[in-house]
Protein backbone atom coordinates (compact mmCIF):
# COMPACT_ATOMS: atom_id res chain seq x y z
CA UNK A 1 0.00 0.00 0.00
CA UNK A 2 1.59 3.43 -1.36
CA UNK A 3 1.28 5.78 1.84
CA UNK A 4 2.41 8.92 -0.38
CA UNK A 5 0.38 11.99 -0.78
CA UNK A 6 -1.13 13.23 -3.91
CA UNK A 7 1.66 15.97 -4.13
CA UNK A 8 4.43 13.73 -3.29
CA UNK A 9 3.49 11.07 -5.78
CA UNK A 10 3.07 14.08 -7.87
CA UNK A 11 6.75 15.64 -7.66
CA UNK A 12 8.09 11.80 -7.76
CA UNK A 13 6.85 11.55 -11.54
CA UNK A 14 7.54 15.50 -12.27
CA UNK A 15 10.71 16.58 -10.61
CA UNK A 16 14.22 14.82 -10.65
CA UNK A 17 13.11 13.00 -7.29
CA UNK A 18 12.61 9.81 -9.25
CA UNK A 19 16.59 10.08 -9.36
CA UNK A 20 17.47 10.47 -6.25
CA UNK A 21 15.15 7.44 -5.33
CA UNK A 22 17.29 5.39 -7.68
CA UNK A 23 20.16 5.79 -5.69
CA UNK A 24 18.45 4.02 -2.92
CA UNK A 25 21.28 1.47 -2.00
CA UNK A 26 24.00 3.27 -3.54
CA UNK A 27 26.87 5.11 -1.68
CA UNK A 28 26.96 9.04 -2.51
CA UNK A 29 27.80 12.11 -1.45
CA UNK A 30 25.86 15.10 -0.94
CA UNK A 31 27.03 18.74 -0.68
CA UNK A 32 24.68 20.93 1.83
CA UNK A 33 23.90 24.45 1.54
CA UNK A 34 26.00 25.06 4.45
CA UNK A 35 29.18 24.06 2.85
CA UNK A 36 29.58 20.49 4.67
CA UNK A 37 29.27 16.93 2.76
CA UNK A 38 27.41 13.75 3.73
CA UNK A 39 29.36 10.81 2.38
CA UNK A 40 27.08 7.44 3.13
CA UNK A 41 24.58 4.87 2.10
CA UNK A 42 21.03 6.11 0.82
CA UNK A 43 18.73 4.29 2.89
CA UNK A 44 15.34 5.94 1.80
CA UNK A 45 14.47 9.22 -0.14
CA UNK A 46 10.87 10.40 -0.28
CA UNK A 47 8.85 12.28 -2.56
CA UNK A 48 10.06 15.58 -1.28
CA UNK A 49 13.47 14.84 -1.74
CA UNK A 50 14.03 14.21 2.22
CA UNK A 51 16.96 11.66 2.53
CA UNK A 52 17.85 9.71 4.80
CA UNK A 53 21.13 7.76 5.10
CA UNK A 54 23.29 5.24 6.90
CA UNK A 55 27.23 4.73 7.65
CA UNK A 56 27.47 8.57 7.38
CA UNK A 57 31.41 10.84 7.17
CA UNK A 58 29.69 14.11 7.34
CA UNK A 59 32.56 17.05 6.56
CA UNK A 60 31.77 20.41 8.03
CA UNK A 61 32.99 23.49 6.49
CA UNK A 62 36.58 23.27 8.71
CA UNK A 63 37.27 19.56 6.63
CA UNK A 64 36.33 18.30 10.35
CA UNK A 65 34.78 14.68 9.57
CA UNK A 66 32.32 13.16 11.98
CA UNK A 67 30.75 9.85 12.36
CA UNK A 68 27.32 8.90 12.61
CA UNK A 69 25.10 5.55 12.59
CA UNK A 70 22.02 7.29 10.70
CA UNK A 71 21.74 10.69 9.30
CA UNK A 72 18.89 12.70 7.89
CA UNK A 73 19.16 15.29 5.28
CA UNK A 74 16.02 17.79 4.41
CA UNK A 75 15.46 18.81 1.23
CA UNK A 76 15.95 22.38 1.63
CA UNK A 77 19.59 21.99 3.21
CA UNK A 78 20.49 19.81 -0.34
CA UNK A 79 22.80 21.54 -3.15
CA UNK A 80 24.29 18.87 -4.92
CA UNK A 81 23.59 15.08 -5.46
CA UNK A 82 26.96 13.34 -6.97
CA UNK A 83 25.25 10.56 -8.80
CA UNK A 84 28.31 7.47 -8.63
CA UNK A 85 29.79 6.72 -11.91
CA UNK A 86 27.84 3.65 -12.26
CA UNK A 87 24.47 5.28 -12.28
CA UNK A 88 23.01 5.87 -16.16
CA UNK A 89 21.07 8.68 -15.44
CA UNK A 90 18.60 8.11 -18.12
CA UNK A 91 17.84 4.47 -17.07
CA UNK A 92 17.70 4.77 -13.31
CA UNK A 93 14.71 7.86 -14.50
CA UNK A 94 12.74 5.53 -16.64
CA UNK A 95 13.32 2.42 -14.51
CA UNK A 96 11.45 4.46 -11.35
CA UNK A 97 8.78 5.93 -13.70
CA UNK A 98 8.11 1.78 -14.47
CA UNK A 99 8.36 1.44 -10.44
CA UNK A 100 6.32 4.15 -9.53
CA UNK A 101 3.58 2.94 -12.02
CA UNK A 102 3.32 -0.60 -10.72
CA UNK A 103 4.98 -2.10 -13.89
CA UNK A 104 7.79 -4.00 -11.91
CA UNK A 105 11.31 -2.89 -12.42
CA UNK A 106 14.09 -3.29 -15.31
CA UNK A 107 13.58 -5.30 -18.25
CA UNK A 108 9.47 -5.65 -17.86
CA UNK A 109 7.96 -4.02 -20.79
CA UNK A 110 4.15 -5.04 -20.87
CA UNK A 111 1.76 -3.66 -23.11
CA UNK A 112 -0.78 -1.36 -21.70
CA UNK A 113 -4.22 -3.04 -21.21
CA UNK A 114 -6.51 -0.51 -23.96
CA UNK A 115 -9.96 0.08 -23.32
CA UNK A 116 -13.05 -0.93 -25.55
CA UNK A 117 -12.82 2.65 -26.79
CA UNK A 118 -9.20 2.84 -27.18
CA UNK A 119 -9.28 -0.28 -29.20
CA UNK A 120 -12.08 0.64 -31.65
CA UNK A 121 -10.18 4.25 -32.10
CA UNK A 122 -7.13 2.54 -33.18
CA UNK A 123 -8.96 -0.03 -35.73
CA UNK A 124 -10.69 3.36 -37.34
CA UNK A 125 -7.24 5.09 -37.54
CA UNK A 126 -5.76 2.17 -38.49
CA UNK A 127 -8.20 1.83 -41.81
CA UNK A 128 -8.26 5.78 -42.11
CA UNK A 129 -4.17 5.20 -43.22
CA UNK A 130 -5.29 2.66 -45.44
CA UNK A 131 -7.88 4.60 -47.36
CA UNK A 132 -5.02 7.12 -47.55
CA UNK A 133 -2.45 5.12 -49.08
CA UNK A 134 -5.10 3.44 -51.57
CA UNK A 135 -6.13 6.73 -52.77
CA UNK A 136 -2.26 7.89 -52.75
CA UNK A 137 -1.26 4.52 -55.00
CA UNK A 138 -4.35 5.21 -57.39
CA UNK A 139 -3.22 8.58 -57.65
CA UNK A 140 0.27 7.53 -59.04
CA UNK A 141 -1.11 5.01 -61.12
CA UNK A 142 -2.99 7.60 -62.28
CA UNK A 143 0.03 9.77 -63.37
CA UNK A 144 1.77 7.35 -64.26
CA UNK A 145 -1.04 6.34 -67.32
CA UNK A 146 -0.94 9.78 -68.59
């Protein structure tokens, strides 16, 4: 059961969120507004960019580091996201948009169900394009007998 709200679902498939969720797992860093940098695993990331992360090095502005278990990040307090070498940016997007649909995760590409309605507009387009190519073929049959 998805426990998101409507805007949250909403900025996960209309912001850049969806790419930050894909690094669920992965080990990044992330430069705060406040000049530190939070080096650690991505444990979750929700739809308003909130993070929240494990095995952390934070650096504070002085290069002091600091340890900690579990750290939390808000979204405001974020300026960069280094997405790890290994991360295709344009894959990790589409394979959340597939996630966040309910259409299982890399490598499933099923058809959408179509409607009753969908179906019978598709058969009529579908014979509209032949219509036009039989007149278009006539047509240079045509020219071509003159």
């Amino acid at each position: 059961m998805d426990l998101r709200s409507k805007k949250e679902t909403y900025l996960l498939h209309n912001d850049l969120t969806c790419l930050a969720l894909g690094l669920v797992g992965q080990v990044t860093t992330i430069d705060l507004r406040n000049e530190a940098s939070v080096t650690g695993l991505v444990e979750q990331v929700d739809g308003y960019m909130n993070i929240l992360m494990s095995n952390v090095i934070y650096v504070d502005g002085d290069n002091s580091q600091h340890l900690f278990d579990d750290f939390f990040i808000k979204a405001r307090n974020v300026r960069y996201i280094h997405i790890p070498d290994d991360v295709q940016v344009i894959p990790t997007i589409h394979n959340q948009l597939r996630i966040l649909h309910g259409k299982g995760g890399e490598g499933k590409h099923e058809k959408p169900k179509r409607t009753f309605r969908q179906s019978r507009l598709q058969r009529q387009q579908e014979e509209t394009l032949r219509l036009v190519e039989e007149e278009k073929r006539k047509k240079s049959e045509m020219k071509k007998s003159q």
